[in-house]
N, C-alpha and C. Protein backbone atom coordinates (compact mmCIF):
# COMPACT_ATOMS: atom_id res chain seq x y z
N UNK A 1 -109.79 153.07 66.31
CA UNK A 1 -109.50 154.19 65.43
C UNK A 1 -109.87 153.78 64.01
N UNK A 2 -110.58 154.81 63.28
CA UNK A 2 -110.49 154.41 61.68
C UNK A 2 -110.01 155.16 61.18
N UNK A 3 -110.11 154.34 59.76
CA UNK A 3 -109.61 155.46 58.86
C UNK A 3 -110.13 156.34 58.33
N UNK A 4 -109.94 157.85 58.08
CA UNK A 4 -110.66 158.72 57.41
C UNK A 4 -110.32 158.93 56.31
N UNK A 5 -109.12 157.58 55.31
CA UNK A 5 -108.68 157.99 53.89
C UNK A 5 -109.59 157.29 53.25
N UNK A 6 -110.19 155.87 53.91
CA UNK A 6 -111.47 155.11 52.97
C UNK A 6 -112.70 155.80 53.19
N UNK A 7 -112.87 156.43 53.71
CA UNK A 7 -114.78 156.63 53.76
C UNK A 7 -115.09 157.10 55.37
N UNK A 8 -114.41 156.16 56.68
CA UNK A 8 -115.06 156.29 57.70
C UNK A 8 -115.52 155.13 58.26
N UNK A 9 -115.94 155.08 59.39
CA UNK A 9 -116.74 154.17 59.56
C UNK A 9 -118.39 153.71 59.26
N UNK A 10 -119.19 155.20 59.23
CA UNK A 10 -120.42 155.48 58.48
C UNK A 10 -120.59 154.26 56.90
N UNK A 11 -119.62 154.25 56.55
CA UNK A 11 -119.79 154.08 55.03
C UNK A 11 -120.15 152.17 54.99
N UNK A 12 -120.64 151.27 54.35
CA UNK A 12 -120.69 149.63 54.13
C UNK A 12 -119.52 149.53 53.60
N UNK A 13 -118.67 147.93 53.61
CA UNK A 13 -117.53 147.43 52.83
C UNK A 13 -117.49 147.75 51.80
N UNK A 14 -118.81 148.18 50.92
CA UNK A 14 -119.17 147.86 49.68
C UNK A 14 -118.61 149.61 49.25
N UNK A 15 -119.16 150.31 49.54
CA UNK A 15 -118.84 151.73 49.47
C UNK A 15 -117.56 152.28 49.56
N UNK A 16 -116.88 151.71 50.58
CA UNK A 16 -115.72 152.22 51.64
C UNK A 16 -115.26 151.94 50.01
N UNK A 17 -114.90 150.78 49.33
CA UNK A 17 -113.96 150.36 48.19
C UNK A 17 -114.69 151.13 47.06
N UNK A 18 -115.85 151.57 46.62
CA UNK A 18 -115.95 152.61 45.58
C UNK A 18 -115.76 153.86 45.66
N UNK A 19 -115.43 154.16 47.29
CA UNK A 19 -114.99 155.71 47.80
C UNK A 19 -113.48 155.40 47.28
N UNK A 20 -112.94 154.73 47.91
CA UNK A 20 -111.62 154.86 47.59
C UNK A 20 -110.92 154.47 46.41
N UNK A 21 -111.90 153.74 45.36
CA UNK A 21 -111.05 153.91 43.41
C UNK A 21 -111.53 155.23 43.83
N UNK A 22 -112.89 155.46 43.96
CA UNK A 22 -113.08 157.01 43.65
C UNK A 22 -111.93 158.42 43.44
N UNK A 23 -111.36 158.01 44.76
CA UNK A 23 -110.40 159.26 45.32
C UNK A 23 -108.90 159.19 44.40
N UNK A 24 -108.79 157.45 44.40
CA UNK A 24 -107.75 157.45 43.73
C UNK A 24 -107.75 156.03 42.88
N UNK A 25 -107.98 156.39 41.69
CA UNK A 25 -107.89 155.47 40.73
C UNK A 25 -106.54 155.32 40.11
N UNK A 26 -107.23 153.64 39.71
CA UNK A 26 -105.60 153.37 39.02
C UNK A 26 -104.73 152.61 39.66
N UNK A 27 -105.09 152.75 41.08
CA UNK A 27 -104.16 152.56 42.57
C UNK A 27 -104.84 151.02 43.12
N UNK A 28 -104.34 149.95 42.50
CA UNK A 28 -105.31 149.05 43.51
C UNK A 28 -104.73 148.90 44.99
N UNK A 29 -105.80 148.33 45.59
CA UNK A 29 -105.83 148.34 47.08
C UNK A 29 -105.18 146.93 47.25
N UNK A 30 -104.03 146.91 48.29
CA UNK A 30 -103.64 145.40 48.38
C UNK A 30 -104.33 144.61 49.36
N UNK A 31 -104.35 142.96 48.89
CA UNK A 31 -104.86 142.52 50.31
C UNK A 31 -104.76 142.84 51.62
N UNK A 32 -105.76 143.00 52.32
CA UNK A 32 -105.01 143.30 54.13
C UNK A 32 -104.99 144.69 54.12
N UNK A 33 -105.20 145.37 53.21
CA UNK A 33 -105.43 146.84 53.29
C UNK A 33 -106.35 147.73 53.42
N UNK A 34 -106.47 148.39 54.05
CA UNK A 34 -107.82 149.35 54.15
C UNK A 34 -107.91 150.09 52.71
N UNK A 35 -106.55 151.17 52.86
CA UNK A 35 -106.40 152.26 51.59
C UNK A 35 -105.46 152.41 51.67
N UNK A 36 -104.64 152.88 50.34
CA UNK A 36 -102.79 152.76 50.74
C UNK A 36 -103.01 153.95 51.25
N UNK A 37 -101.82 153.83 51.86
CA UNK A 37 -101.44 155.03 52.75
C UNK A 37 -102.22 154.91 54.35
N UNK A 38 -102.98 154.31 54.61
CA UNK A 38 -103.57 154.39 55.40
C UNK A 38 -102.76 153.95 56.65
N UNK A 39 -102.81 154.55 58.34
CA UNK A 39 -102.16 154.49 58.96
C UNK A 39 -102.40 153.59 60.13
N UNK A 40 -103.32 152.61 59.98
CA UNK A 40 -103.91 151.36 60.39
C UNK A 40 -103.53 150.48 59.79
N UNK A 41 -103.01 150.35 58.14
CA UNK A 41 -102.25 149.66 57.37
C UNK A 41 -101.29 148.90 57.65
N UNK A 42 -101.18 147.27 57.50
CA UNK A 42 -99.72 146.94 58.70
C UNK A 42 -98.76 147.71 57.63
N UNK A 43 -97.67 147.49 58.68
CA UNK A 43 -96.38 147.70 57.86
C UNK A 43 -95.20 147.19 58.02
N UNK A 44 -94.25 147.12 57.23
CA UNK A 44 -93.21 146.39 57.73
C UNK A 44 -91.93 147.39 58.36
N UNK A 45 -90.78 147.08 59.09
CA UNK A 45 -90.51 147.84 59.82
C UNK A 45 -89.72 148.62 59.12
N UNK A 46 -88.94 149.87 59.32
CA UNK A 46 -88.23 150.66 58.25
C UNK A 46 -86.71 150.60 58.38
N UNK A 47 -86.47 150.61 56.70
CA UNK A 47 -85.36 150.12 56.49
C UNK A 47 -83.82 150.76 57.17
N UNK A 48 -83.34 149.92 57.69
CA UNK A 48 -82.03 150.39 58.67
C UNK A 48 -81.74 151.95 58.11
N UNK A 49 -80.83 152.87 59.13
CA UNK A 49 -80.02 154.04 58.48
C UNK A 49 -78.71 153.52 57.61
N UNK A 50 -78.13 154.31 56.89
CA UNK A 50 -76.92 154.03 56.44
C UNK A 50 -76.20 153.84 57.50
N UNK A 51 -74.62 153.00 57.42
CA UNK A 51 -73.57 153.11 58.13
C UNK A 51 -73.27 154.53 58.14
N UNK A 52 -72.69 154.69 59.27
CA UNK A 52 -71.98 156.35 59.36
C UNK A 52 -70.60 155.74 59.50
N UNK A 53 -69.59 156.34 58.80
CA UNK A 53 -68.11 156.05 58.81
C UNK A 53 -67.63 157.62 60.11
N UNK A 54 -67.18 157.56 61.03
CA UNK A 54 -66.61 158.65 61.61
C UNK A 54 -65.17 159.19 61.06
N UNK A 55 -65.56 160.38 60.51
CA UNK A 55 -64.33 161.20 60.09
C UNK A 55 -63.45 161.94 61.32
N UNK A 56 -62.01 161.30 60.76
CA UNK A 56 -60.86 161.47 61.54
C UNK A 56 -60.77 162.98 61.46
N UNK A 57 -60.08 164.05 62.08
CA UNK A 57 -59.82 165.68 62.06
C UNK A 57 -58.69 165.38 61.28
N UNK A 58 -58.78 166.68 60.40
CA UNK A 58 -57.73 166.87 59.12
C UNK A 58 -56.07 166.92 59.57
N UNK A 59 -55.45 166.40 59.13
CA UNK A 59 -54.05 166.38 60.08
C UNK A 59 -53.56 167.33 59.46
N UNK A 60 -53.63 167.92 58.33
CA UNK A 60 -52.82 169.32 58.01
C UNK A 60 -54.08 170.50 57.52
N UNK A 61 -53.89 171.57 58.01
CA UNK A 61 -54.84 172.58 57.53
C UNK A 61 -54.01 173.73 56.79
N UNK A 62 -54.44 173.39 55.01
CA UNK A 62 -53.63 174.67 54.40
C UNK A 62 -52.55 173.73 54.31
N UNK A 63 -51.79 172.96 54.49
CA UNK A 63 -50.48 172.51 54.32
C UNK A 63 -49.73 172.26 55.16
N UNK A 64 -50.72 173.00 56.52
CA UNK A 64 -49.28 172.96 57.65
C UNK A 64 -50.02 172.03 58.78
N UNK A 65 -48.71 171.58 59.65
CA UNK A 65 -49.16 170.78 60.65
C UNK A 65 -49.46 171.58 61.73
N UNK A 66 -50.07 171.28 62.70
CA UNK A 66 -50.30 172.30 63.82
C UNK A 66 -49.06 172.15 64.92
N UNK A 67 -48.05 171.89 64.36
CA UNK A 67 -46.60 172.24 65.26
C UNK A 67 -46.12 172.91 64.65
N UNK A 68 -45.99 172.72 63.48
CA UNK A 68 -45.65 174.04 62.05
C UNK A 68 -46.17 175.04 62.64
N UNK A 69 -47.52 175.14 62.89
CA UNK A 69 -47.77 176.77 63.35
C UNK A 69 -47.80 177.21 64.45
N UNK A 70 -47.37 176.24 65.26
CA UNK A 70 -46.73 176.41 66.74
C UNK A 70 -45.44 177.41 66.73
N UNK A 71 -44.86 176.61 65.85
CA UNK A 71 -43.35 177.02 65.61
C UNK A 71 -43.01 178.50 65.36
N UNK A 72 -43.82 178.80 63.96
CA UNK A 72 -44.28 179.83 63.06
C UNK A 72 -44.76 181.51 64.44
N UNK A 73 -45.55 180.69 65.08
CA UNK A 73 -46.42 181.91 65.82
C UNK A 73 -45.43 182.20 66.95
N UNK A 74 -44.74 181.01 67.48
CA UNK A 74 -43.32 181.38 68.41
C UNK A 74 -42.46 183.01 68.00
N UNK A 75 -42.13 182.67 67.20
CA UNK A 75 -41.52 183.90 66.77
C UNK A 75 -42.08 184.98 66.03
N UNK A 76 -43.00 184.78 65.57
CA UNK A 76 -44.00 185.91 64.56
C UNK A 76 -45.10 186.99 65.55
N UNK A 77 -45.21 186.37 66.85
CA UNK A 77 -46.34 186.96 67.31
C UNK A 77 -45.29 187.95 68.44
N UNK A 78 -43.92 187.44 69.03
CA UNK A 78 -43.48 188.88 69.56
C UNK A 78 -42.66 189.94 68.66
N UNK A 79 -42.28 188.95 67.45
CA UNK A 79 -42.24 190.48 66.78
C UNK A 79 -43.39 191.85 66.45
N UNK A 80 -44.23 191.05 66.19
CA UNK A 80 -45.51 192.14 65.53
C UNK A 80 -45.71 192.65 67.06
N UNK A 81 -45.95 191.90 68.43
CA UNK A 81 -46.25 192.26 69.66
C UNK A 81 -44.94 193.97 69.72
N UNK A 82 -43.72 193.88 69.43
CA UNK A 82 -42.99 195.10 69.67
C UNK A 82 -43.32 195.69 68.31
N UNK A 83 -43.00 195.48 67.44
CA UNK A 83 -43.61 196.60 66.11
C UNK A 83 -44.50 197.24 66.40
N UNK A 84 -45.64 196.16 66.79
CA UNK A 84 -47.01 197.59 67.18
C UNK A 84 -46.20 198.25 68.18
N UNK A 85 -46.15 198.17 69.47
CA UNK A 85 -45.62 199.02 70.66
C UNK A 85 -44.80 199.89 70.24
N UNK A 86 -43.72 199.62 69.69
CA UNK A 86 -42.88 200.90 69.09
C UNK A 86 -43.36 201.89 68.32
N UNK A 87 -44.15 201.74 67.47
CA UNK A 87 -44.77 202.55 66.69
C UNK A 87 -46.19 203.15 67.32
N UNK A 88 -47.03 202.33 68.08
CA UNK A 88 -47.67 203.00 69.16
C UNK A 88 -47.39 204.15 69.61
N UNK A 89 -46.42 203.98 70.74
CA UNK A 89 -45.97 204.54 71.48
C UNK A 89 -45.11 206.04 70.80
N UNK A 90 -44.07 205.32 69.54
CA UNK A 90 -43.47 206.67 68.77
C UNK A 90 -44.48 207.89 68.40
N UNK A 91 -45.64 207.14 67.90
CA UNK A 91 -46.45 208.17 67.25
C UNK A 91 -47.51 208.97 68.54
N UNK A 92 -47.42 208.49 69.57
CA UNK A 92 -48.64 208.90 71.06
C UNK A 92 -47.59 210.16 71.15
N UNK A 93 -46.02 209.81 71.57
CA UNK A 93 -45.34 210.69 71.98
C UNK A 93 -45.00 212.12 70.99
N UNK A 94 -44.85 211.62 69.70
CA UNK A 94 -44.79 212.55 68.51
C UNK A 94 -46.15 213.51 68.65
N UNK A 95 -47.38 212.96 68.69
CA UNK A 95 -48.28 213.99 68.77
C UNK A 95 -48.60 215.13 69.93
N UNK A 96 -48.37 213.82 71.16
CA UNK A 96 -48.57 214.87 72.44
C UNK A 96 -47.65 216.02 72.49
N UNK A 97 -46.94 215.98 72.07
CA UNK A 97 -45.99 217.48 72.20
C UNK A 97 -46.59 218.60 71.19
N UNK A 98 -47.96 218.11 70.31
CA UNK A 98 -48.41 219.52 69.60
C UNK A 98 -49.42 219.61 70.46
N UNK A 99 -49.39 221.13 70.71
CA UNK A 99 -50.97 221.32 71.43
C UNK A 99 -52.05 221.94 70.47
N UNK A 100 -52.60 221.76 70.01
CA UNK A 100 -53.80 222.34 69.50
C UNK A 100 -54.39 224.02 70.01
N UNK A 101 -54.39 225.20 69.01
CA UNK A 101 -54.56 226.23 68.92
C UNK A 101 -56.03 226.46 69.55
N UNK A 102 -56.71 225.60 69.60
CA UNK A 102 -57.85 226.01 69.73
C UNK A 102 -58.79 225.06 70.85
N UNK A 103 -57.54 224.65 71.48
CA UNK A 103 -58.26 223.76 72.99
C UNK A 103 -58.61 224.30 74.29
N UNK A 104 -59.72 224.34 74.42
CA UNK A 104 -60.50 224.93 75.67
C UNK A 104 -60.67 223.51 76.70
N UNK A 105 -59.75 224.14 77.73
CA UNK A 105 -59.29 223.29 78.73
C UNK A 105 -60.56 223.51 80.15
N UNK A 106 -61.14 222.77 80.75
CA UNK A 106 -62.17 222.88 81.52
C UNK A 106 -61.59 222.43 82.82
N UNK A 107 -61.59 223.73 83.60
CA UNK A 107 -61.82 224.08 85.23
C UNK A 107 -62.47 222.94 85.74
């Protein structure tokens, strides 16, 4: 495989290195190198990831513990469970007893 950032293989030693100040000056070429960047270029191996620390789950959410809202929903969720139903139900029965003047009932 070559490289196509120096020149190619077409090109002499001599060229390949005035193609490539050419392209990019300023940039010297290191020993052992074709062209920086080049992907024939040795390299050395890449540098480790960070440590990852594993985050523990939040022991209170909002303030409360999750037995706190164990506790909390014990009693909060059959009250609202009969509030709705009573009032459901009061207002189904309150209406069904009006009939509407103008209901065409189908045979």
């Amino acid at each position: 495989m070559t490289c196509t950032l120096n020149g190619g293989p077409d090109l002499p030693a001599d060229a390949r290195d005035m193609e490539a100040a050419r392209r990019m000056p300023g940039r010297p070429v290191p020993p052992g190198h074709k062209f920086p960047g080049c992907p024939e270029c040795p390299r050395g191996p890449p540098p480790p990831p960070p440590p990852q620390v594993p985050q523990e789950p939040p022991e209170r959410l909002f303030g409360m513990k999750a037995s706190d809202i164990d506790k909390y929903s014990r009693l909060i969720f059959p009250i609202f469970f009969l509030s709705f139903h009573l009032m459901y139900w009061s207002i189904y029965l309150t209406i069904s007893d009006v009939v509407v003047d103008d209901l065409v009932y189908l045979h």
